[in-house]
Protein backbone atom coordinates (compact mmCIF):
# COMPACT_ATOMS: atom_id res chain seq x y z
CA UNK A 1 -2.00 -27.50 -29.67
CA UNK A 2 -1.20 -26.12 -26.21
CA UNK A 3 -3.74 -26.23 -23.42
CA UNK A 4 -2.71 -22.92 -21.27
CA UNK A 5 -1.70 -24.17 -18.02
CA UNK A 6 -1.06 -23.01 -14.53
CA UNK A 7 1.81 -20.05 -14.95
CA UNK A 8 5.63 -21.27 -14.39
CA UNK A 9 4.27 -25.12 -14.18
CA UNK A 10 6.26 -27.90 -16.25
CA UNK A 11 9.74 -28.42 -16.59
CA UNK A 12 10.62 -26.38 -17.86
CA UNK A 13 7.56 -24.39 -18.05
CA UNK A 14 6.24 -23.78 -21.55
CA UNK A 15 7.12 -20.57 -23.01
CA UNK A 16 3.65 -19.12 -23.24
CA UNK A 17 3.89 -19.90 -19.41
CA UNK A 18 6.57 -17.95 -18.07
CA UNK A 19 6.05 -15.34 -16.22
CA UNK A 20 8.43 -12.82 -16.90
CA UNK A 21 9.77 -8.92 -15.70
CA UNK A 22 8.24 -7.93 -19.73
CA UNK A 23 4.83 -10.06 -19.26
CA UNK A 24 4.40 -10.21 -15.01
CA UNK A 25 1.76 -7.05 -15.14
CA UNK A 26 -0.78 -9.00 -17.80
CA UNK A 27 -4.09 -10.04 -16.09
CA UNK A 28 -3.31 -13.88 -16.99
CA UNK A 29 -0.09 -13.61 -14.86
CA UNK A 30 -0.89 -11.67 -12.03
CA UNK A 31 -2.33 -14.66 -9.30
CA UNK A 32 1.33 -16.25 -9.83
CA UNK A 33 3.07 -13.01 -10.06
CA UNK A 34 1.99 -11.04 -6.82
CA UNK A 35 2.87 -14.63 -4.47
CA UNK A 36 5.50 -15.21 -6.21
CA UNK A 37 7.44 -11.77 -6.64
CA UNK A 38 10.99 -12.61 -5.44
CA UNK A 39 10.99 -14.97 -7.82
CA UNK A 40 11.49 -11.73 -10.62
CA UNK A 41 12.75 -8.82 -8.76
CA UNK A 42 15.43 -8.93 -5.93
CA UNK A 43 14.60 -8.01 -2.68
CA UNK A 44 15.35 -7.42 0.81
CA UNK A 45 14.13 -9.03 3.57
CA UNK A 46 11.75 -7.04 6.42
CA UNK A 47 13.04 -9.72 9.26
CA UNK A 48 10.10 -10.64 11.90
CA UNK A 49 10.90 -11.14 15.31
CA UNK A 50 11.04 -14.73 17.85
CA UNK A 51 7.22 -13.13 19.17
CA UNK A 52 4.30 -13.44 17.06
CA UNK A 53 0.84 -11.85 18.56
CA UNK A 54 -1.85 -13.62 18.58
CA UNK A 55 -5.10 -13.62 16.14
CA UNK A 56 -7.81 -16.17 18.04
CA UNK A 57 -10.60 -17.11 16.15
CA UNK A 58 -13.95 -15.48 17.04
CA UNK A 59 -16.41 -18.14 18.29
CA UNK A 60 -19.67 -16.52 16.51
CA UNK A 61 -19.48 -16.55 12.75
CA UNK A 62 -19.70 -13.81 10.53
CA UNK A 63 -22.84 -12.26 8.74
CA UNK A 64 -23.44 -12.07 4.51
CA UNK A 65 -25.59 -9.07 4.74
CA UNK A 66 -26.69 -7.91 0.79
CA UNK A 67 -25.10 -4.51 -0.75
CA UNK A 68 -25.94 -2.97 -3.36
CA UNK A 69 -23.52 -3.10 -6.61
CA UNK A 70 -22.35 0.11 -8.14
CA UNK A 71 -25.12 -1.12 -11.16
CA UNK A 72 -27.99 -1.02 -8.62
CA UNK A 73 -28.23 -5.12 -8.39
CA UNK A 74 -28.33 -6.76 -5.21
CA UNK A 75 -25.75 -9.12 -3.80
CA UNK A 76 -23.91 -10.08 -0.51
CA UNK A 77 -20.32 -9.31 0.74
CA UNK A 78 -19.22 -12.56 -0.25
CA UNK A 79 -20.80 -12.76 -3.71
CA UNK A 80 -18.89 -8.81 -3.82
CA UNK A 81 -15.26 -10.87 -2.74
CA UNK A 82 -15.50 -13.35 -5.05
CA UNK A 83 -16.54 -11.31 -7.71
CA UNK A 84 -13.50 -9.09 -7.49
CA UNK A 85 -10.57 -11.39 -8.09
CA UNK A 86 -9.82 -11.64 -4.46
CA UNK A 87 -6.38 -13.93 -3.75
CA UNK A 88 -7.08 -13.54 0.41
CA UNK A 89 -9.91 -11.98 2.56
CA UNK A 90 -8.96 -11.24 7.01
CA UNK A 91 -11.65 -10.27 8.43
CA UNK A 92 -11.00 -8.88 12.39
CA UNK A 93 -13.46 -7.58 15.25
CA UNK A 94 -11.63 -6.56 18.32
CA UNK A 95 -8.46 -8.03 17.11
CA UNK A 96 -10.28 -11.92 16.63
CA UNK A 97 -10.70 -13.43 12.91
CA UNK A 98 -14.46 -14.10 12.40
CA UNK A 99 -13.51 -14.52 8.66
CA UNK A 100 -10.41 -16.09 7.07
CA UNK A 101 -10.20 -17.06 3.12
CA UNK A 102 -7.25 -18.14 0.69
CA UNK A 103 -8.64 -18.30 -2.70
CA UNK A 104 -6.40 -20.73 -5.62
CA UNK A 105 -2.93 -21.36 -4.48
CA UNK A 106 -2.09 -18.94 -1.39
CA UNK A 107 -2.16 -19.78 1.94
CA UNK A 108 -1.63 -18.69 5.42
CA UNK A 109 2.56 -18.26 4.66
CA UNK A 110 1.86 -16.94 0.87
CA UNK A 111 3.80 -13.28 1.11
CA UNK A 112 1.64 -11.49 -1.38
CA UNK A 113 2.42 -8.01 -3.10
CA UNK A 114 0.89 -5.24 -1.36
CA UNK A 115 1.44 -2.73 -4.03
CA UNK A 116 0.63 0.70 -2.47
CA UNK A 117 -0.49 -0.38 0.82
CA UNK A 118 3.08 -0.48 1.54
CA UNK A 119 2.63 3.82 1.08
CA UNK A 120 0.91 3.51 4.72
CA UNK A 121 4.20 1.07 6.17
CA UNK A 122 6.49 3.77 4.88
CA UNK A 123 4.57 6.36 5.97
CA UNK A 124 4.30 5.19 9.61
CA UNK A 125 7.97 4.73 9.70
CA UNK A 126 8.45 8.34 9.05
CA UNK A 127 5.82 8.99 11.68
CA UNK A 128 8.07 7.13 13.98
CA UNK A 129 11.09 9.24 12.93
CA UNK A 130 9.35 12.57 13.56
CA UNK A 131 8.03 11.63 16.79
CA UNK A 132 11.58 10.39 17.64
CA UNK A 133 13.47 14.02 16.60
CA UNK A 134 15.22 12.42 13.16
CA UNK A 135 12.56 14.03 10.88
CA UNK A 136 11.70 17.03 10.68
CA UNK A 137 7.83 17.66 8.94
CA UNK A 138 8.32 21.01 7.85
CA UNK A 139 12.06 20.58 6.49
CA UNK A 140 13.29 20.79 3.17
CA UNK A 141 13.30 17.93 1.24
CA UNK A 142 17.11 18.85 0.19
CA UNK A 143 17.69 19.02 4.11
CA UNK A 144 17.95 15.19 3.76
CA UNK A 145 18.24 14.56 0.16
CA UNK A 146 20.34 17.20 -0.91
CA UNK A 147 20.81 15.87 -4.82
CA UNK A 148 17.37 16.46 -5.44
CA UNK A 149 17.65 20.63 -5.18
CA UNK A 150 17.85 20.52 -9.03
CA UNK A 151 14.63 19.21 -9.67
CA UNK A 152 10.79 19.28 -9.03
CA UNK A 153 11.69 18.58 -5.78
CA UNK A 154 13.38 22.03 -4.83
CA UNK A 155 11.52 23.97 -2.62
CA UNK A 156 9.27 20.93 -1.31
CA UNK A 157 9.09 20.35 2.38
CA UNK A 158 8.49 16.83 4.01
CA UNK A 159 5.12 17.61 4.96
CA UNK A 160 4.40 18.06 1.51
CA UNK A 161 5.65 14.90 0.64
CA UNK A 162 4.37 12.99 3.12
CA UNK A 163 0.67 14.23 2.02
CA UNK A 164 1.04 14.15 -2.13
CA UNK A 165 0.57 17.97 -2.02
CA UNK A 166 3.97 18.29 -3.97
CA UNK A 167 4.43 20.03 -7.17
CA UNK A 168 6.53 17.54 -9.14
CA UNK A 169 5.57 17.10 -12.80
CA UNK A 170 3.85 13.34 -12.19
CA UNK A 171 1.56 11.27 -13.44
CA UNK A 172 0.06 8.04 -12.34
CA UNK A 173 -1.92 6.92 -15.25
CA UNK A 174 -1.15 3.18 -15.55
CA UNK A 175 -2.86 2.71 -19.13
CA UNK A 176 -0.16 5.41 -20.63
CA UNK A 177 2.72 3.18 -21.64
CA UNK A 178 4.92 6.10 -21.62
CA UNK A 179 3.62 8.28 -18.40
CA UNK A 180 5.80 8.89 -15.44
CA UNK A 181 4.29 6.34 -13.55
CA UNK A 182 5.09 3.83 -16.12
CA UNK A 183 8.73 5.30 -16.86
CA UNK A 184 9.50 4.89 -13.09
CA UNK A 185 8.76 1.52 -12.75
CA UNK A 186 10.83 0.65 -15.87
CA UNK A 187 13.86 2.52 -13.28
CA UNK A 188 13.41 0.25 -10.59
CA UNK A 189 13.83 -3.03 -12.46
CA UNK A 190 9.56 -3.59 -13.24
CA UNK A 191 9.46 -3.39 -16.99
CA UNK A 192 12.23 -4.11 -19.52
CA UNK A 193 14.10 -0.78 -19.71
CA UNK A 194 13.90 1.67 -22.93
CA UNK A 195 16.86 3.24 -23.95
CA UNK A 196 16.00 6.65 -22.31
CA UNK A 197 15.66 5.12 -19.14
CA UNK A 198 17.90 6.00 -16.34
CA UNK A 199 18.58 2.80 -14.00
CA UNK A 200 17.22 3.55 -10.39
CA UNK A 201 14.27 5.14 -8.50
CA UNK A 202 16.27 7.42 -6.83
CA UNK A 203 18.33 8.27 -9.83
CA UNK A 204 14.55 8.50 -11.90
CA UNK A 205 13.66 11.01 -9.00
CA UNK A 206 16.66 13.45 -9.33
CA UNK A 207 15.09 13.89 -12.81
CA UNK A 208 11.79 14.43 -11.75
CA UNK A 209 10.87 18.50 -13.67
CA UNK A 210 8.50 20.82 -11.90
CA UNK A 211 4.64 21.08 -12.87
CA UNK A 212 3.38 23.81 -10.20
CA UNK A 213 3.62 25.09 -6.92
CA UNK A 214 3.75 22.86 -3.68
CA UNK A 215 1.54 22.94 -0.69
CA UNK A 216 -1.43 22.62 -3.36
CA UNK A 217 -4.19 20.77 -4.02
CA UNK A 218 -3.71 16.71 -3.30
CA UNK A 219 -2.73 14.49 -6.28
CA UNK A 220 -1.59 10.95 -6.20
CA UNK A 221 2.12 10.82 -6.94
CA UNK A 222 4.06 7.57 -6.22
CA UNK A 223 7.05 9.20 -6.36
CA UNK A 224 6.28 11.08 -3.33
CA UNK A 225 6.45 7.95 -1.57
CA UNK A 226 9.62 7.14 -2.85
CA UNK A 227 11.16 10.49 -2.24
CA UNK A 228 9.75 9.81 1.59
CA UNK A 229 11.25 6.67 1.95
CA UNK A 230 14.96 8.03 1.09
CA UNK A 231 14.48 10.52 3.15
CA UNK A 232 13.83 8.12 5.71
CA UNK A 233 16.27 6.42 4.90
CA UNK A 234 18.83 9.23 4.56
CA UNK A 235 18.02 10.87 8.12
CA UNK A 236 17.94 7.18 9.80
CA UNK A 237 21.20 5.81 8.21
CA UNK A 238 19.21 2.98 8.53
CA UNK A 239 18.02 0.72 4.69
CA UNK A 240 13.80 0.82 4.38
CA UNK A 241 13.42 -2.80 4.57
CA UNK A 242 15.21 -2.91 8.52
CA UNK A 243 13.57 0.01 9.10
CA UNK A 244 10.12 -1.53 8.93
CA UNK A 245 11.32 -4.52 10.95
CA UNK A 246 12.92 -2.88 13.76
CA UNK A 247 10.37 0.38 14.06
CA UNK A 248 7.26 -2.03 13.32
CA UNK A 249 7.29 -5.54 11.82
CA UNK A 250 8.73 -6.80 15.60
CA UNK A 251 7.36 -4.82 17.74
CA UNK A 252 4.10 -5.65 16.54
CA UNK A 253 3.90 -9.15 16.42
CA UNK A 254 4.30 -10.49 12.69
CA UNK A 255 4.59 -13.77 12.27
CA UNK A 256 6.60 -14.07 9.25
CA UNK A 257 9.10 -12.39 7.58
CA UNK A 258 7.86 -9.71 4.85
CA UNK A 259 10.12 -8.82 1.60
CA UNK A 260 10.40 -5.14 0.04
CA UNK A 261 11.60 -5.36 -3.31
CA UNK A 262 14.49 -3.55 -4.65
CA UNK A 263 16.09 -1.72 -7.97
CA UNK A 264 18.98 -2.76 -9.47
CA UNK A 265 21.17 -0.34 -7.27
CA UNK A 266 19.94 -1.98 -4.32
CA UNK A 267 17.32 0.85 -3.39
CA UNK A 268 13.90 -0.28 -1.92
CA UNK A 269 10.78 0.37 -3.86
CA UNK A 270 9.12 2.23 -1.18
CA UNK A 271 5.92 3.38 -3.07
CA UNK A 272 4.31 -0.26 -3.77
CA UNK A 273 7.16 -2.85 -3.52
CA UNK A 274 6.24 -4.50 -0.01
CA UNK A 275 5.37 -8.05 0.01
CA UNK A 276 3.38 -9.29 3.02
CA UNK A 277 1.29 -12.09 4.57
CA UNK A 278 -2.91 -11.62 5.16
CA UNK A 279 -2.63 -12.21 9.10
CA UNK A 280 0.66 -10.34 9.01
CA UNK A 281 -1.52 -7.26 6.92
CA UNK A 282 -4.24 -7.68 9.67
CA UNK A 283 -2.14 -7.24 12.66
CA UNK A 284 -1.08 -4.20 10.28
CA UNK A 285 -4.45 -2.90 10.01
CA UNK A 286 -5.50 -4.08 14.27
CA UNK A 287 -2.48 -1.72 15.06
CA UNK A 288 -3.84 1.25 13.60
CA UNK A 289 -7.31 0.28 15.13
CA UNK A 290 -5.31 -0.27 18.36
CA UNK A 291 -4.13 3.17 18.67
CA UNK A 292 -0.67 2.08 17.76
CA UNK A 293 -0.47 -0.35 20.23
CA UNK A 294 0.45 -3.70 19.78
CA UNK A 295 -1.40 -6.81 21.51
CA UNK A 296 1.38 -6.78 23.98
CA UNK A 297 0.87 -3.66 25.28
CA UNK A 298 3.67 -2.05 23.64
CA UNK A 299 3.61 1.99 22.00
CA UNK A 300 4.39 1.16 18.35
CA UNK A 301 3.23 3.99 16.36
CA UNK A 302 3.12 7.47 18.16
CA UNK A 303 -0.36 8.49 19.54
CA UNK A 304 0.10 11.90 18.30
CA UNK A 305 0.91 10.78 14.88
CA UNK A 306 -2.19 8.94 14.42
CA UNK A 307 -4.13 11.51 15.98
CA UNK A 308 -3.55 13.79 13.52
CA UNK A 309 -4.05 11.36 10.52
CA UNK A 310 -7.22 10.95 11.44
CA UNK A 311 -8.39 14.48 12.29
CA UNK A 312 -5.86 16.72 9.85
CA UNK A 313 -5.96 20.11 9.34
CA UNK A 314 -9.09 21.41 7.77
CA UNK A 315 -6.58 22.60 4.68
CA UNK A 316 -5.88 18.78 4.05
CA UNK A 317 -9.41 17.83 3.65
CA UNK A 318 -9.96 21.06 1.29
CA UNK A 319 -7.04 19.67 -0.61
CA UNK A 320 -8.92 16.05 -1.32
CA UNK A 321 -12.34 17.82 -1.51
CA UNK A 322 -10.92 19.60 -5.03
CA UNK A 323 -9.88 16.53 -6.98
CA UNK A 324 -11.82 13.84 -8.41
CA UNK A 325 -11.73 10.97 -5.59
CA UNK A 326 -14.04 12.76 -3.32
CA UNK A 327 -17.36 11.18 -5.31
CA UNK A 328 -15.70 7.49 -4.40
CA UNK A 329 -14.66 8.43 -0.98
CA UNK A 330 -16.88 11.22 0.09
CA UNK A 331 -16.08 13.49 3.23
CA UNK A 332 -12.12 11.87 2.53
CA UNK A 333 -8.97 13.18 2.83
CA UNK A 334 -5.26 11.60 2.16
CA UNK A 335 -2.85 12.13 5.37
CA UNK A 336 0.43 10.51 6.18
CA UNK A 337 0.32 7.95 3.40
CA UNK A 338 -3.75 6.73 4.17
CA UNK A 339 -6.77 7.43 2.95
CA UNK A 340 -9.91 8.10 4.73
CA UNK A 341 -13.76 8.77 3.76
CA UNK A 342 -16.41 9.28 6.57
CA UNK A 343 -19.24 7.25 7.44
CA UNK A 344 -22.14 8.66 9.50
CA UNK A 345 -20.42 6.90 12.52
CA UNK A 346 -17.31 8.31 12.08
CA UNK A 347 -14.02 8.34 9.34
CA UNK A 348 -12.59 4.58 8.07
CA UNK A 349 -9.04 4.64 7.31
CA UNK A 350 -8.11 2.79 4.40
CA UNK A 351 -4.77 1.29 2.75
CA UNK A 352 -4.87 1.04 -0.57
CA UNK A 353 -2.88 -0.82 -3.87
CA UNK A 354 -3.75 -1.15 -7.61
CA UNK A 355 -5.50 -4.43 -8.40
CA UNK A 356 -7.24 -4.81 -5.59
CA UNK A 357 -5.27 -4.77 -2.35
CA UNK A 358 -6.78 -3.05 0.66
CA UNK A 359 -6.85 -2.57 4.07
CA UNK A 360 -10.21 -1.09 5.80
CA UNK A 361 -10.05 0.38 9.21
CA UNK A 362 -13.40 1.32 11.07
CA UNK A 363 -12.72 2.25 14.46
CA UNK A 364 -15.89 2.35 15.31
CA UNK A 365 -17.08 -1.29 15.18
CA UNK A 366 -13.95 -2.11 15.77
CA UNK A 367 -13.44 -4.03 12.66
CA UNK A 368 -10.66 -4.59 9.83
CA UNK A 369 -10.88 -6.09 6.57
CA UNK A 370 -7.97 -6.77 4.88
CA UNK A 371 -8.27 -7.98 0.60
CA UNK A 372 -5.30 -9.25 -1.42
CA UNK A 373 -6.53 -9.55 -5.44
CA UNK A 374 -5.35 -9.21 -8.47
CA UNK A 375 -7.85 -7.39 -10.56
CA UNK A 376 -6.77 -7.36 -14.19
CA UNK A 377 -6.67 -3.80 -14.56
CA UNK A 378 -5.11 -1.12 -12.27
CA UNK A 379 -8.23 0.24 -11.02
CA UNK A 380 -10.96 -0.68 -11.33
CA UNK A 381 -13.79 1.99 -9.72
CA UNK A 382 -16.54 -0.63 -9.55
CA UNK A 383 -14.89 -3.04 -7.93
CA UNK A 384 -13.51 -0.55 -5.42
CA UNK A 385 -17.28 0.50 -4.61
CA UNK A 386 -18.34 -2.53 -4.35
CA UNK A 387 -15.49 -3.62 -2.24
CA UNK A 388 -15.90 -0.63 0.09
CA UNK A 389 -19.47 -1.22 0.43
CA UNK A 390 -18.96 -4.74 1.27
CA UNK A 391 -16.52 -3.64 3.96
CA UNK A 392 -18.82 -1.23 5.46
CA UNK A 393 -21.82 -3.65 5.34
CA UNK A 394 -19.69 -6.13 7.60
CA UNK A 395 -18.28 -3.29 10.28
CA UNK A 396 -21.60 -3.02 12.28
């Protein structure tokens, strides 16, 4: 009888070991899977520069103050981490680790997938765009992306896009085998593809039907994202996975090289395919704290941009109060590609990716956590309250 080992070990590995594009989503596979993505899925590579900005360690150590899990038990932030399936924990205060864990095989250089964090990189390369003159917020989508005028896309602006207040018939429910969610990622080269599949995100989105009016109420679409990044893309003339290099991954400092994945056309998967490393995902996260500055002093993202991310209009924050994530992120809104919810001392941007991956900004401790896992299902709304309550216990 076979013992179940390690995923892809052996020579070759057992077949009830390999990980594969039909099996790399299952909760047994997804350690191995989200380090070891390229492995699967092609991808492009998000080059990082010959300067790499500095993350000194913080002389005093860090606290385990006790939370309170979402069943009323106490615990402390680190019982919370390891609870949660957590692959890597960064913990920064005024840009210096005071916390720094690699759980099972990853280390320091492990590029781990970011899932829809990567939303936020995409999103701050548009903001880049905009500030620069090549986007335009309240164009057309079809202004860029003219192919799309025959779908759910018509009539959509980029603002819309950029804050999942389109109208596109959508939805993200990862349990449904067969939802849109699910019938997109077989596109883009995720899941074996079905016979009524077409091949390609972008080709998936010019199919994309109509399910209401845009401008309304927020709902999570990862298409959006997707229809963002070829936009991007389009009004650049510039691929997704340079354009996070050159308007971000170098300028601010990564140390290593970061991967996007791609379909089978060669388009990136903007909406969740980034994969990163922790530090790298920290100076991420210290950027946004930073203003959009990086540690050398450079402007990376535009002040403006930011500015109004984290105090939007007040019909943004009626547009998250009407749907069912305010009770998990209370006072929240969704802007630019982040998420925020408000603390009495002020809003906490957050990044945020299925199975666990999340980056918390508080601006006003000045701290950042950053959390690679790999929860076994999707979401998981007690280990995201429990998570976020961690986070807050530690950014005092």
């Amino acid at each position: 009888m076979h013992d179940q080992a390690e995923p892809m070990t052996g020579f070759p590995p057992a077949s009830e070991d390999q990980v594969t594009i039909a099996n790399w989503q299952e909760p047994q596979y997804l350690r191995w899977a989200f380090q070891h993505l390229r492995e699967l899925l092609p991808t492009h590579r998000i080059p990082a520069g010959g300067h790499c900005s500095s993350l000194p360690k913080h002389d005093a150590p860090l606290g385990d103050p006790t939370v309170i899990w979402p069943d009323g038990g106490e615990v402390t932030a680190s019982e919370v981490f390891a609870a949660t399936h957590t692959d890597g924990l960064l913990v920064l205060r005024d840009g210096h680790i005071v916390a720094e864990q690699y759980l099972g095989a990853m280390t320091e250089s492990s590029r781990h997938l970011l899932m829809s964090v990567s939303k936020s990189l995409v999103g701050c390369v548009a903001g880049i765009l905009v500030e620069r003159g090549t986007l335009d917020p309240d164009a057309p989508v079809t202004e860029y992306v003219p192919e799309v005028a025959d779908c759910g896309y018509a009539g959509a602006t980029l603002r819309n896009v950029l804050d999942m207040r389109t109208g596109v018939a959508f939805s993200e429910a990862y349990t449904a085998p067969d939802s849109e969610v699910r019938q997109m990622e077989r596109s883009v080269g995720w899941a074996p593809l079905q016979p009524e599949d077409v091949v390609g995100g972008y080709a998936y989105l010019r199919q994309i039907g109509s399910g209401g009016p845009h401008g309304g109420e927020f709902t999570y679409r990862s298409c959006d994202t997707d229809m963002l990044g070829w936009m991007c893309e389009r009004a650049a003339g510039v691929r997704m996975a340079d354009l996070i290099s050159t308007l971000i991954w170098q300028p601010m400092g990564a140390e290593y090289d970061a991967e996007v994945v791609c379909d089978a056309v060669g388009a990136a998967v903007h909406d969740g395919g980034i994969c990163a490393t922790l530090r790298d995902l920290g100076r991420f996260g210290q950027l946004i704290l930073d203003d959009g500055v990086a540690r050398d002093g450079r402007r990376v993202i535009p002040a403006r941009w930011l500015a109004e991310t984290f105090d939007p209009t007040p019909d943004v924050r009626e547009a998250f109060a009407l749907t069912d994530n305010e009770p998990m992120l209370p006072g929240g809104w969704y802007r630019n590609q982040f998420w925020f919810y408000r603390r009495a001392s002020g809003p906490v941007l957050l990044c945020l990716g299925i199975h666990g991956q999340l980056v918390y900004v508080d601006r006003a401790s000045r701290t950042v956590v950053v959390k690679m896992s790999s929860w076994p299902a999707a979401q998981d709304a007690t280990y995201l309250a429990a998570t976020l309550r961690a986070c807050a216990a530690l950014a005092v």
